[in-house]
Each structure stands twice: as structure tokens, then as C-alpha cells.
Protein backbone atom coordinates (compact mmCIF):
# COMPACT_ATOMS: atom_id res chain seq x y z
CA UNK A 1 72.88 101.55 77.03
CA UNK A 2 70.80 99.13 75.12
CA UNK A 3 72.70 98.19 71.36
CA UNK A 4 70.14 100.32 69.18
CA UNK A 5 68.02 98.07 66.72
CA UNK A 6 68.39 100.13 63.42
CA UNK A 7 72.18 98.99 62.76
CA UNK A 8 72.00 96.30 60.50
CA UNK A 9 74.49 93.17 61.60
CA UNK A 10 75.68 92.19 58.21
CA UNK A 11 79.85 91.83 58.25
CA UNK A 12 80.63 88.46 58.29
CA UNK A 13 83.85 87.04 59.93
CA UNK A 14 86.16 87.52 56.48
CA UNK A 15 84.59 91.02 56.30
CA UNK A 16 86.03 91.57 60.20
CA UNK A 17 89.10 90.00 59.51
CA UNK A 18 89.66 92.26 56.91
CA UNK A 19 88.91 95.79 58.86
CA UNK A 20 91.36 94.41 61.76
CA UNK A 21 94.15 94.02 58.95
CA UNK A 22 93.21 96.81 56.50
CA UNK A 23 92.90 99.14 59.78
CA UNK A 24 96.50 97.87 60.80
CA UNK A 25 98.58 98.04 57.24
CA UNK A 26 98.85 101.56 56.04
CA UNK A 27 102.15 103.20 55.04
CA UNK A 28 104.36 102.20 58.51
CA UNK A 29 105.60 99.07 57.18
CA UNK A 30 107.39 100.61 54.13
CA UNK A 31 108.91 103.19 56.38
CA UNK A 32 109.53 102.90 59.85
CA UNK A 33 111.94 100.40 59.72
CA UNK A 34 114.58 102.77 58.59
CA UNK A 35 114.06 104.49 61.95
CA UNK A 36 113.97 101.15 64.51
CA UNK A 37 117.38 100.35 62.19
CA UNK A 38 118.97 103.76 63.13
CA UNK A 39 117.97 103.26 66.88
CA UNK A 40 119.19 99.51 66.74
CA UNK A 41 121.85 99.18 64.87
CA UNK A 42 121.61 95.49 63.59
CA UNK A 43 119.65 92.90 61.99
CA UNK A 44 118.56 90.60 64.85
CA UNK A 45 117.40 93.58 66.80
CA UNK A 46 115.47 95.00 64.02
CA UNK A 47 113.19 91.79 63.35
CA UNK A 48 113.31 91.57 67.55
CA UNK A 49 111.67 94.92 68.06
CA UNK A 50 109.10 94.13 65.26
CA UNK A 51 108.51 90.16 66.83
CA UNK A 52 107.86 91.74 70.42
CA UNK A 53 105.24 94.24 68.87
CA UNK A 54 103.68 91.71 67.06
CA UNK A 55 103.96 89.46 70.10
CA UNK A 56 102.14 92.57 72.80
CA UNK A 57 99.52 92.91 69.73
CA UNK A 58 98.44 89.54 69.31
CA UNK A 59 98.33 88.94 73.27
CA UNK A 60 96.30 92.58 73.49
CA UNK A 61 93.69 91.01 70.88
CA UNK A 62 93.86 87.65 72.54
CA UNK A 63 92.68 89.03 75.76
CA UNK A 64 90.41 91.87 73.81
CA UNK A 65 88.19 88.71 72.84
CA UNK A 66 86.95 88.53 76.18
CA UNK A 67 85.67 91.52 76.53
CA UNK A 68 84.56 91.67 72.97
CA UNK A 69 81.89 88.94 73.84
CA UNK A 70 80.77 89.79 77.24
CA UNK A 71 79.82 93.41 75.64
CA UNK A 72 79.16 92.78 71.58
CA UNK A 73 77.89 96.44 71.24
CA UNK A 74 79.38 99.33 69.50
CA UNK A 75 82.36 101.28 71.06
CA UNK A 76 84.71 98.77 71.60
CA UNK A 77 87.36 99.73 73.96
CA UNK A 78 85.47 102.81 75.09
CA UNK A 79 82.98 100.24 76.58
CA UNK A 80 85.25 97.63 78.33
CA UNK A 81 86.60 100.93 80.19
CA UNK A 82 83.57 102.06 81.39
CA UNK A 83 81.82 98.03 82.58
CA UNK A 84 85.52 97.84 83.94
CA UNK A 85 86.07 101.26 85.60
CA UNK A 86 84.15 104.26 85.35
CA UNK A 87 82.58 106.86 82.44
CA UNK A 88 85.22 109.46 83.37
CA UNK A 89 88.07 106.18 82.26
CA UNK A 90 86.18 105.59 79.44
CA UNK A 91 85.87 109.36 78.42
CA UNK A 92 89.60 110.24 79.06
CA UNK A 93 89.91 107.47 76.20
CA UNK A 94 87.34 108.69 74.15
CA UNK A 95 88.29 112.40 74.23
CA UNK A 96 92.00 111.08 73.06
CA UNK A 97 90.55 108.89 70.34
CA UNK A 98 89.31 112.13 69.06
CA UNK A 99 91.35 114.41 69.56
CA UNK A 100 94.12 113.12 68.60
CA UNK A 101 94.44 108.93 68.32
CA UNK A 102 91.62 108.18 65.73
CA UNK A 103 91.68 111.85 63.57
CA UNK A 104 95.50 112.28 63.29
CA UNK A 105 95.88 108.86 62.21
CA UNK A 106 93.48 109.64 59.71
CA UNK A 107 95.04 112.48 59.04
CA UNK A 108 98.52 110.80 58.53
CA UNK A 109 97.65 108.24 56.06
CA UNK A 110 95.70 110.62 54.30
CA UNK A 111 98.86 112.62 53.51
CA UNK A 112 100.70 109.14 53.15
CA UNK A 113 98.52 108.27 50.35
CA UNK A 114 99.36 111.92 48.79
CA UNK A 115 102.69 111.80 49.21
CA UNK A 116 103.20 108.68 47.15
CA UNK A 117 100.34 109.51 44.55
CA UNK A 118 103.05 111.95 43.89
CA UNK A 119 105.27 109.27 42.32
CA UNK A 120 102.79 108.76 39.66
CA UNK A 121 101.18 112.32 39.18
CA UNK A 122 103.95 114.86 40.36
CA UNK A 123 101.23 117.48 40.72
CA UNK A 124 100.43 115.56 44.17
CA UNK A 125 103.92 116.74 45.67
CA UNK A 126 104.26 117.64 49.38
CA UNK A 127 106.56 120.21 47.76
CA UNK A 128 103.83 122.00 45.64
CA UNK A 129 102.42 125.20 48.08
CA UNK A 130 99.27 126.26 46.31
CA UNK A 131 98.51 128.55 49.13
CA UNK A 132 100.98 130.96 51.96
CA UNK A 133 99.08 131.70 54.40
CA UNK A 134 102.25 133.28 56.07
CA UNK A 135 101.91 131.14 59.40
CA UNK A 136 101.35 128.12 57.63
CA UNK A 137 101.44 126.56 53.78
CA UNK A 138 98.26 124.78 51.95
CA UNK A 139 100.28 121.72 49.70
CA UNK A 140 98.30 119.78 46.80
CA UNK A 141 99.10 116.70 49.07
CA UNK A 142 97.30 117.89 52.04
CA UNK A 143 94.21 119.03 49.59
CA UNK A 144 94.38 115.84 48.16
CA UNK A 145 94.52 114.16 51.51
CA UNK A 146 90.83 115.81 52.76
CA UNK A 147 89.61 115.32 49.16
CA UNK A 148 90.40 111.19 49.77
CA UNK A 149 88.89 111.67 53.43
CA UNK A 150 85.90 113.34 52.21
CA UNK A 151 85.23 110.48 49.71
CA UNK A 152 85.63 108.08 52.02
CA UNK A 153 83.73 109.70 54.70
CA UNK A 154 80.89 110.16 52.27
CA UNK A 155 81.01 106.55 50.78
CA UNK A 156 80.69 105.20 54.73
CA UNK A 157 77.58 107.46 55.12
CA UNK A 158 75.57 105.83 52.72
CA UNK A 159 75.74 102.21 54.46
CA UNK A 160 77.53 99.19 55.87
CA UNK A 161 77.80 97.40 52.80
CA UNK A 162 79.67 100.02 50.53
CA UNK A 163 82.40 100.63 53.20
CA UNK A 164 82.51 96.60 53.80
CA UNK A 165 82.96 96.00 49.94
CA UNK A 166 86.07 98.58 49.86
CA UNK A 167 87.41 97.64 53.14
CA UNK A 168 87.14 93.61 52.22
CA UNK A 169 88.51 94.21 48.42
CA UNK A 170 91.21 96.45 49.29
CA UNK A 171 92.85 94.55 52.10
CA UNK A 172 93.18 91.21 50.35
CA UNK A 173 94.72 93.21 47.63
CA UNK A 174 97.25 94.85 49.71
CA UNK A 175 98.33 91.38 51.45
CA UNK A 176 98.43 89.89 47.90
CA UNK A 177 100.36 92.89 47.25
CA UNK A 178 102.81 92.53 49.76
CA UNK A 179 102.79 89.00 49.65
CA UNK A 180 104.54 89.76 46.15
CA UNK A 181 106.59 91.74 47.49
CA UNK A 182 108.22 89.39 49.82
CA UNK A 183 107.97 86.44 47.02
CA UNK A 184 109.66 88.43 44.56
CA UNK A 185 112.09 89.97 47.14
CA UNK A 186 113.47 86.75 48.19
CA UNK A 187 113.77 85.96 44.59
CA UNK A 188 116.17 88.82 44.14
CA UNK A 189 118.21 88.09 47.57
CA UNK A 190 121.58 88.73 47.76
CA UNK A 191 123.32 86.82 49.57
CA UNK A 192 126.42 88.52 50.25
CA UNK A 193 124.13 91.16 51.40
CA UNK A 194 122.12 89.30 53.97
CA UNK A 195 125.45 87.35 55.33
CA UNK A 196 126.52 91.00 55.68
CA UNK A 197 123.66 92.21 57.51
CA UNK A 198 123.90 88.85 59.96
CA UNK A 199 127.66 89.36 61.07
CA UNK A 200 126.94 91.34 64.23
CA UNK A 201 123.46 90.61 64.42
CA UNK A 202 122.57 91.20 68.28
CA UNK A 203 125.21 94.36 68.33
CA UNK A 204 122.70 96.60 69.96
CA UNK A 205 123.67 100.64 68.94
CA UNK A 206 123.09 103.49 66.82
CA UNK A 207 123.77 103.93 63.35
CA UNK A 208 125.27 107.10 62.58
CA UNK A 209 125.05 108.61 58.78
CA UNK A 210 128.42 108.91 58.46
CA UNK A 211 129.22 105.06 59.55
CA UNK A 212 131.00 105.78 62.97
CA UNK A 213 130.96 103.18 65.71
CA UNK A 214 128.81 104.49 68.84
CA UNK A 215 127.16 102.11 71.34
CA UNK A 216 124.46 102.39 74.72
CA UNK A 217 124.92 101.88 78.31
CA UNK A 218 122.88 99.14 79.81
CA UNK A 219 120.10 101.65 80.86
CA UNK A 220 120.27 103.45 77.32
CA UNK A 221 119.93 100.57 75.54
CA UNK A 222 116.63 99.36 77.13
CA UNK A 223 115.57 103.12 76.01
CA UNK A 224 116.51 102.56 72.93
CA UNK A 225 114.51 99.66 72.06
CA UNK A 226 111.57 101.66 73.42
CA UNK A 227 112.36 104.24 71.26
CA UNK A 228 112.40 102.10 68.09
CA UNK A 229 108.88 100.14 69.26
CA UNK A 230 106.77 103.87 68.23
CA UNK A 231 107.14 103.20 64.80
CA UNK A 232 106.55 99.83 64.86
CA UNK A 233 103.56 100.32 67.71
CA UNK A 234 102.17 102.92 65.29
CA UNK A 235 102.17 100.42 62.27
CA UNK A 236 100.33 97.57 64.64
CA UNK A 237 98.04 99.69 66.05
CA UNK A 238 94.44 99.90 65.02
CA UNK A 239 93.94 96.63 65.16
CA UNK A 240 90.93 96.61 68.20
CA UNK A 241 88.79 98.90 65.52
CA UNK A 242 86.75 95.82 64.72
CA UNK A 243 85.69 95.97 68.03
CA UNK A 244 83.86 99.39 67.69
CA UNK A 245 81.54 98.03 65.00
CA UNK A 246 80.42 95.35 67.10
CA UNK A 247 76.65 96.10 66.07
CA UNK A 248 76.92 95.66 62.32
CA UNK A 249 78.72 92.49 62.79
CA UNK A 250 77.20 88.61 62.60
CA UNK A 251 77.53 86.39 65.61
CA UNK A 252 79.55 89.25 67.38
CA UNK A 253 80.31 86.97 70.32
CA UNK A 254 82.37 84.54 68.04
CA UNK A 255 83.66 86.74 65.45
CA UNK A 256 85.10 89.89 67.28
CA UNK A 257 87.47 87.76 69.48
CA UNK A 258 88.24 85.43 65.79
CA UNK A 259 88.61 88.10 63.67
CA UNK A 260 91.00 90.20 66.61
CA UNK A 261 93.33 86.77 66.39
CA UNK A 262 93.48 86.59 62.34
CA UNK A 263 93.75 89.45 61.47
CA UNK A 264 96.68 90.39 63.85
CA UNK A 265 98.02 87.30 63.24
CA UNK A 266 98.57 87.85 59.46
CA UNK A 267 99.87 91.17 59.75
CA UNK A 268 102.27 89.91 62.49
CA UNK A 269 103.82 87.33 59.80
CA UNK A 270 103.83 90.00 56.59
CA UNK A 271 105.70 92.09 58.78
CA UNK A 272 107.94 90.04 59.83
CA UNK A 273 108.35 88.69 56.20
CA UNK A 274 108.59 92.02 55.07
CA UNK A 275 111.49 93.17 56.80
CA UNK A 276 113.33 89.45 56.10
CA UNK A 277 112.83 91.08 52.68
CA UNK A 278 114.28 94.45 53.11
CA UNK A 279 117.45 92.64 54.67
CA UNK A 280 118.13 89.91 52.16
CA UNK A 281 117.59 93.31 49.43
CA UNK A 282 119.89 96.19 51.36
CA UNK A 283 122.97 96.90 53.56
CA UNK A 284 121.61 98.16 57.00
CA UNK A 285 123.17 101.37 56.33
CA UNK A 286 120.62 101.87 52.90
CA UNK A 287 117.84 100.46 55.14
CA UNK A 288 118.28 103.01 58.01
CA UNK A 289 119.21 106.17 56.37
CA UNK A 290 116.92 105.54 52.78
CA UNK A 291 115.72 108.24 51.00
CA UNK A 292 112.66 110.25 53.59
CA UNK A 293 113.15 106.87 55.50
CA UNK A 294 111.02 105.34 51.99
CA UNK A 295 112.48 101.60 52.47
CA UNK A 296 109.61 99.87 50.67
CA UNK A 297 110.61 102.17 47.52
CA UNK A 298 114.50 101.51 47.60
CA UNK A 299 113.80 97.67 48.30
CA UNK A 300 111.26 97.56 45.44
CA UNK A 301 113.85 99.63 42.51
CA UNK A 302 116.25 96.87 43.24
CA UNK A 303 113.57 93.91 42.46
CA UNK A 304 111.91 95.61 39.59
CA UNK A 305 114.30 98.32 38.23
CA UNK A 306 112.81 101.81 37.26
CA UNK A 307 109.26 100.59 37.29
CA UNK A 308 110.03 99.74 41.43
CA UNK A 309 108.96 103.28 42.09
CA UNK A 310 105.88 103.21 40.67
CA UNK A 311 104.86 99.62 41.51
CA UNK A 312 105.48 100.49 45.58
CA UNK A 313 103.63 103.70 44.81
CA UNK A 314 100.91 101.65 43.44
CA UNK A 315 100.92 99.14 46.26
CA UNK A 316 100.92 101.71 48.98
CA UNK A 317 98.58 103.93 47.88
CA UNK A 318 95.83 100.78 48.01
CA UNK A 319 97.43 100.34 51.39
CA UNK A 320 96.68 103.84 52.72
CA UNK A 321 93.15 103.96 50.63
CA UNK A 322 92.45 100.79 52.45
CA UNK A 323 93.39 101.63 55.91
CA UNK A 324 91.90 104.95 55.75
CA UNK A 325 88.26 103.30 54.91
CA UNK A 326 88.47 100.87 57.78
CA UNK A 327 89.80 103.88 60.58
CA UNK A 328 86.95 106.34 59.20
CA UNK A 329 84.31 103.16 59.29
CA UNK A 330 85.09 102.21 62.58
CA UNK A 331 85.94 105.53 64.48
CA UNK A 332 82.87 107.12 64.27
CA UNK A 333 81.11 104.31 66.12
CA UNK A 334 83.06 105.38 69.27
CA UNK A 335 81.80 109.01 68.61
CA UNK A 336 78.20 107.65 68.22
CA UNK A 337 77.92 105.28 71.84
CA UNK A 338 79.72 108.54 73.74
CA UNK A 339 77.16 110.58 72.36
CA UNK A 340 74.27 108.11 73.62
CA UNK A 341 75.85 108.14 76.77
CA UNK A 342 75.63 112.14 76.44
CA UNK A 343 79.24 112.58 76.54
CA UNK A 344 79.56 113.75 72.90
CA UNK A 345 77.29 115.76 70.67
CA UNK A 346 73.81 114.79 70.58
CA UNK A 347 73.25 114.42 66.99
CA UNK A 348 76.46 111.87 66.98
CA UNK A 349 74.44 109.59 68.86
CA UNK A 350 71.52 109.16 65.79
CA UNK A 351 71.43 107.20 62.62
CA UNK A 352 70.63 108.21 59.28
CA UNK A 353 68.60 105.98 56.97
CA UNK A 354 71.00 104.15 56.17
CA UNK A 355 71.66 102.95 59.54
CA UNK A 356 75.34 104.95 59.99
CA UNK A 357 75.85 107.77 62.26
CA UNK A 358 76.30 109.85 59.73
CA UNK A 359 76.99 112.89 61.73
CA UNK A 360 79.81 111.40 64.09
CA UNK A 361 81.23 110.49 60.67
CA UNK A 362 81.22 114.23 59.33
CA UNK A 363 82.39 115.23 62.79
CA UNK A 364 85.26 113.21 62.55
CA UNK A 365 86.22 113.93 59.16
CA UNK A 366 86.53 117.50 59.75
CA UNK A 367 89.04 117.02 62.47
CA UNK A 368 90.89 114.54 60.80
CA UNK A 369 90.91 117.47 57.38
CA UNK A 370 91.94 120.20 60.08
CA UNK A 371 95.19 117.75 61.35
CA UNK A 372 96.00 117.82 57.71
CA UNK A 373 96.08 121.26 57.40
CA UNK A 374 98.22 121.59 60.12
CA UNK A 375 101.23 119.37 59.31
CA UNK A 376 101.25 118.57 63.03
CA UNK A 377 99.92 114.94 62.92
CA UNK A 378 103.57 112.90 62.65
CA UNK A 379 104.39 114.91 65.91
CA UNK A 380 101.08 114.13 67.43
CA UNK A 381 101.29 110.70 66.19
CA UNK A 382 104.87 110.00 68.15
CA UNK A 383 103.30 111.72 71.64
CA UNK A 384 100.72 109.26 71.59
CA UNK A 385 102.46 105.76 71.38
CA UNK A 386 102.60 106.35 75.28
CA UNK A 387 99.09 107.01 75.63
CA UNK A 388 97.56 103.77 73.17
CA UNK A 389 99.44 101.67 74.80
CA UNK A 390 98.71 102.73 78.04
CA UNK A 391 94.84 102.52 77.54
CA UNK A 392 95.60 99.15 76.25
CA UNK A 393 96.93 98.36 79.26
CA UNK A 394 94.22 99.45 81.47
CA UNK A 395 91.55 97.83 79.19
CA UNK A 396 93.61 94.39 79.88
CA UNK A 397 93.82 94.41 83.41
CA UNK A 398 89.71 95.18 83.32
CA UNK A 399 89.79 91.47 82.46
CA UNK A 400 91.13 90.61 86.41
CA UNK A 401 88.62 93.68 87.92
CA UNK A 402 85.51 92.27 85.55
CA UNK A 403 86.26 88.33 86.65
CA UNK A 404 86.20 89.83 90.29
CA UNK A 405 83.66 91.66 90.10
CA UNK A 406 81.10 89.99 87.86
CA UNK A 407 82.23 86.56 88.11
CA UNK A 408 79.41 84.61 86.70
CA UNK A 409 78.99 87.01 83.66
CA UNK A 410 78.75 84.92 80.54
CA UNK A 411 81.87 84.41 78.65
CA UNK A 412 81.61 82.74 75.54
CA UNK A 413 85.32 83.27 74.81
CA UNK A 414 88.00 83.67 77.67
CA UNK A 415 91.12 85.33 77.05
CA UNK A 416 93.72 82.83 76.18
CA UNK A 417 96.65 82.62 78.04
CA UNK A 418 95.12 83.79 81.12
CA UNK A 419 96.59 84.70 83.53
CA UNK A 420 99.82 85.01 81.91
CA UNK A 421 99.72 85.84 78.82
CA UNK A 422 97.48 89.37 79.63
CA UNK A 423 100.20 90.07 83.22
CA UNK A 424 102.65 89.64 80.72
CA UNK A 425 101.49 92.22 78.38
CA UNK A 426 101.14 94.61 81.33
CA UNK A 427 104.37 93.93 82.42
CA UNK A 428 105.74 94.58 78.92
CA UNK A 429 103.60 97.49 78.19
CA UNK A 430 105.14 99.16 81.72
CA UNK A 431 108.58 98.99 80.59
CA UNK A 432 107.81 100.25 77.31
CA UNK A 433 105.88 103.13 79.05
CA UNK A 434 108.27 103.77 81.63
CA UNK A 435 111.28 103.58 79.65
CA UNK A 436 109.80 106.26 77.23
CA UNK A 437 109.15 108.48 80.28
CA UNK A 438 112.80 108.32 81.32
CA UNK A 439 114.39 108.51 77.70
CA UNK A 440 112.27 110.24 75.45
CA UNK A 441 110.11 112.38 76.98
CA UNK A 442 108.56 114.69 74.55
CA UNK A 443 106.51 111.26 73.37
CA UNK A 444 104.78 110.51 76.34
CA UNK A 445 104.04 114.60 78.42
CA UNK A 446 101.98 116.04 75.34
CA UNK A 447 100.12 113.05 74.67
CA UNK A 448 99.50 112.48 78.58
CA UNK A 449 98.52 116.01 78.68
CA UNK A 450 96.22 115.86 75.67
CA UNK A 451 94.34 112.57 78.40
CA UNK A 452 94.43 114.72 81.02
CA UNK A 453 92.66 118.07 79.35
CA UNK A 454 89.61 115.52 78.73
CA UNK A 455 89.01 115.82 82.76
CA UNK A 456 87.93 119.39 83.46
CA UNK A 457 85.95 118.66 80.04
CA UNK A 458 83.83 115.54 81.07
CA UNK A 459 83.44 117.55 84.78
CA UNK A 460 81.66 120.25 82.66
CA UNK A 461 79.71 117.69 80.29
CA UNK A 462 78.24 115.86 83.72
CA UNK A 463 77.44 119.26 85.23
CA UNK A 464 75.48 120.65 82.33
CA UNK A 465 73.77 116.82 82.22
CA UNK A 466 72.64 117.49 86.06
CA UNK A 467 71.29 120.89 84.75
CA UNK A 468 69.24 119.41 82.24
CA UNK A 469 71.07 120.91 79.95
């Protein structure tokens, strides 16, 4: 499919930089660390289980940047499947970006943003049920959620530039943000505290609520490492969206593959930073088992007193504002090259004046308001870990089947590391898959079967395409 003309190439390498971080930092990092801390049990294998995340996603982007510059067109990852397999591949991925991946994401940090608007205007509470509906309850947090999604989808139909602007201003201020965080956190160390957290450091088990000893077989232990990677695979993921706006970006063929290292980079050292933070602030025991898992809030009332709430409030709702605007930019780009390739609505394949596809992006935002209705999306969000990674996976080893197959296709940038680096993701990526499969299965069967339902689907989109349909 030839890139169509009308998109205008105008984000520059910070602006790209800034959509793979601001797409990446939501809420996750002030949360799911209570959970990785409950499944690990100690202080070594908390910051371990956030280092090999950030390890997979910075080889994963390293090895995107090949593909990014062979095919420097909209879609991203839905095109490196299809030049490297097949449109039914690259469909299965596309029907799961939309179905569930991209719009229950959405959907999540939507509510995330809510949830902690809440702090500062109580009317925002997850608690307040403006409507029974008898099967299910309408909160002023999800409302509030669609009303931010709406906004943002709206701002992103009226151009490039105005979603740019946010997506460029907010991220820098959520890394200053955090940045502050970690500054003034390490101010405020205590060291009796982080000697304490250090004693048993690479004691792999669970930590109970109650403070009883427990520990893992061999086998169980290796599960439950897997286990604690979903949150912190959930709050690195995201970070390939730059990839789908390949069309409205300068010098695509240089910047995708930069702006994939940077920006994962970066987030990789916050978050590592971050967490050095949280254990230099609490025992493990107030990390794991904080108040609704809220770690960022109980670190930040110990540096900063009452007005902690309210500052981490603050800081995350920018976060979630932030990352919303870059998933909602991005997303619909998928939705429009699917379309073009008349595996999507029709109309999701056009451009309004502006030169967005303005319909993919209303098409998408009504999804993404229906998963906040629904209250379903953390669920959702926890079955598809298995899936991402999976596609990630397969989109990798297109890098060995492209070089065989089209071995003197230009390749401005070639994946660093290579061989190694990209088997070695694999390799890592089928453990973590596998070891889900065995241990926790209700997070890899629904998402699998949510892949799978996208068969009999593109079967009927190619037989109403032969019918002229």
C-alpha cells in the first residue's frame, strides 16, 4: 500500500521521543510494584524483575528499528507482520490491538486519571454510583474517564500539531515530575529502612499480609517471577506506538529506530530510580500491601507530609493525561492502514482535512468509552500480557525471515545486537510465555482466545472482498 501523500510529516525526533515515553509512563509505575513485591518477596528481586523488563523492552525497540526503516509507513507493527508473514498474522494483531490491547489500555488510564482526580475533587470517586443499572453501576470516575477520552480524541482530530504540542509538553513534565520525585525521595532516605529492605535481598517468596514466612519450589519460583513481570510488562508496554505514526514523522528512517532507543531508554532508568526510591522510603511490607496497591501516594506522604497526596495526585494525573494523548494519537493509525488494506471499516482508511483519520479515531474512542463502562479492562489488561508479548516476539524473529528472504532490501539501521541480542529476547519472551501458561493460566487462554476469534473474522472480511463486496 503506497504511504498516502495528505499526512503531513512534521514530528521531529524530540516530538517521537516523547510519544515513545509519554505512551509508556501512565499510572503502572506508582502501583504495580506493590504487586511484583507480594509475588517476590525482597528487594533485589523487585528491582530484578523491573531491570529484565526494561532489559526485553529496550532489546524489542533495538531490533524494532530495523523494521521501522525498511517500512517508514503508518501501522507500525501491524506492517512488519504482514512484509514478514502474512495479512491473516498481521490481522490476528490488529483485531487484538482493537479489541482489546490499544482500547482497554485506553480505557484503564482513563479511569486511572479519575481515580486520582478524586484526591483533589472527591466528586471524581470510583465510589460515587450516579447510575444502577442493576447488572452493572455508572461511577463519576468512569464518566469522567470518556469525558477525558472524548477531549482527547477530539483534540487529535483536528491535526498533528495539537496532539504533538500536548504529547511533547506533558511528557517532559511528567519525567521532570518524577525526576523530583526520586531527587527528593533520596533526600528523605532512611537508612535504617533501606539496610532493612537489603538483609535478605535475593530471598525469592511471597509476602503474606499477615507477615508469615512461605517460600516456592524451584519450578514455582520461575512462575512467580513471570507472574510479577505483567505489571511491570504492562507499565513498559506501548512503547513501539511511535512506530504507527511513521507518516507524520521527519526523516522516519533515522528517527523511528532513535526515538524507539531514547525513549525506552529513559523510562528504563526512571523506573528503575523510582523503585530505588520507594525502597530507601518504605519497609517491603508497606510497599507490597499499600493502600489499593497506591505506592507512589504512601512514598510521596512520607517526603512531603499531608500535601504528598495531592502532589502524587497532581503528578499522576499529567501522567495518565499524557499517556492517554499519545495511545489515542497513535492507535488509530493502525485502524486507518487495516482499513486501506480493506480489513477494517472503509471510512477508517480516509483523512479528514486536517490530514487525521478522523473516523478510526472516533471508532476507537467509542470502544475504549464502552471498556470503561464495563469495569472489565484491569481483567482484560492481565489476559493480554501473554498475547503483547507474544506478537512482539513474532515481529522480532520477522527480522531473521525478512534478511532471508529479502536480503538486499535497504537497511539504513540494522538491529543492534544481532543476532543475539533479538534470539535472546525470544528466548526470554518464551519462558515468560510459557511459564504463564503453566502457572497462571487465566492470563494467557482469554487473551489467546480473544487472537484466535480474529480468524473466522478476517476469513469472512476476505470472502466478502472476493464478492466485491
Amino acid at each position: 500500500m503506497p504511504e498516502n501523500p495528505s499526512f503531513r510529516p512534521s514530528l521531529k525526533l524530540l516530538d517521537a521521543t516523547m510519544i515513545v515515553a509519554g505512551s509508556m509512563i501512565g499510572s503502572g509505575i506508582f502501583i504495580v510494584s506493590a504487586d511484583i513485591t507480594r509475588h517476590t518477596g525482597s528487594a533485589g528481586w523487585l528491582l530484578l524483575v523491573w531491570l529484565i523488563t526494561g532489559f526485553m523492552t529496550l532489546t524489542a525497540a533495538l531490533s524494532y528499528g530495523e523494521l521501522s526503516s525498511m517500512f517508514p509507513r503508518a501501522g507500525g507493527q501491524y506492517v512488519y507482520l504482514k512484509e514478514a508473514y502474512n495479512p491473516m498474522t498481521a490481522f490476528l494483531y490488529g483485531w487484538s490491538f482493537f479489541a482489546v490491547i490499544q482500547t482497554a489500555t485506553i480505557a484503564a488510564v482513563g479511569v486511572a486519571f479519575a481515580k486520582f482526580t478524586a484526591y483533589l475533587l472527591p466528586f471524581f470517586s470510583e465510589e460515587n454510583v450516579l447510575l444502577n443499572l442493576g447488572f452493572m453501576d455508572i461511577t463519576a470516575a468512569q464518566l469522567l474517564s470518556i469525558a477525558v477520552i472524548l477531549l482527547l480524541t477530539y483534540m487529535n482530530t483536528r491535526g498533528i500539531e495539537g496532539g504533538k504540542v500536548i504529547q511533547t509538553t506533558l511528557t517532559l513534565t511528567k519525567l521532570v515530575s518524577l525526576s523530583g520525585l526520586i531527587i527528593f525521595g533520596l533526600i528523605a532516605m532512611k537508612r535504617d529502612v533501606w539496610q532493612a529492605n537489603w538483609q535478605q535481598a535475593w530471598e525469592l517468596h511471597p509476602l503474606s499480609a499477615d507477615g508469615t514466612a512461605a517460600s516456592y519450589t524451584a519450578l514455582a519460583s520461575l512462575g512467580a517471577i513471570a507472574a510479577a513481570m505483567v505489571g511491570s510488562v504492562f507499565s513498559s508496554d506501548s512503547w513501539h506506538n511511535v512506530a504507527f505514526v511513521a507518516g507524520e514523522i521527519r526523516n522516519p528512517k533515522r528517527n523511528i529506530g532513535l526515538s524507539l532507543f531514547l525513549g525506552t531508554a529513559i523510562v528504563t532508568i526512571i523506573y528503575l530510580l523510582t523503585n530505588i526510591t520507594y525502597l530507601s522510603i518504605l519497609p517491603l511490607h508497606e510497599i507490597a500491601y499499600a493502600p489499593k496497591d497506591r505506592v507512589g501516594v504512601a512514598v510521596s506522604q512520607v517526603i512531603f507530609g499531608q500535601a504528598g497526596t495531592f502532589i502524587i495526585a497532581l503528578m499522576i494525573m499529567i501522567s495518565t493525561f499524557g499517556c492517554n494523548n499519545g495511545l489515542i494519537l497513535a492507535g488509530a493509525r493502525v485502524y486507518y492502514t487495516m482499513a486501506n488494506d480493506g480489513l477494517f471499516f472503509k471510512k477508517a482508511g480516509q483523512l479528514n482535512k486536517a490530514a487525521v483519520p478522523s473516523f478510526a479515531l472516533w471508532i476507537q474512542c467509542l470502544f475504549a468509552s464502552i471498556w470503561c463502562l464495563s469495569g472489565r479492562y484491569g481483567d482484560l489488561l492481565d489476559m493480554i500480557s501473554f498475547v503483547v508479548v507474544a506478537f512482539y516476539m513474532l515481529t522480532i524473529a520477522g527480522i531473521f525471515i525478512l534478511r532471508f528472504k529479502r536480503p538486499d532490501a535497504e537497511r539504513p539501521y540494522k538491529a543492534f545486537g544481532y543476532p543475539l541480542l533479538p534470539i535472546l529476547y525470544i528466548v526470554m519472551g518464551l519462558a515468560f510465555c510459557g511459564l504463564l501458561f503453566v502457572f497462571k493460566p487465566r492470563f494467557t487462554w482469554p487473551g489467546l482466545l480473544i487472537t484466535l476469534s480474529g480468524i473466522p473474522i478476517y476469513k469472512l472480511l476476505k470472502k466478502k472482498e472476493e464478492a466485491g463486496l
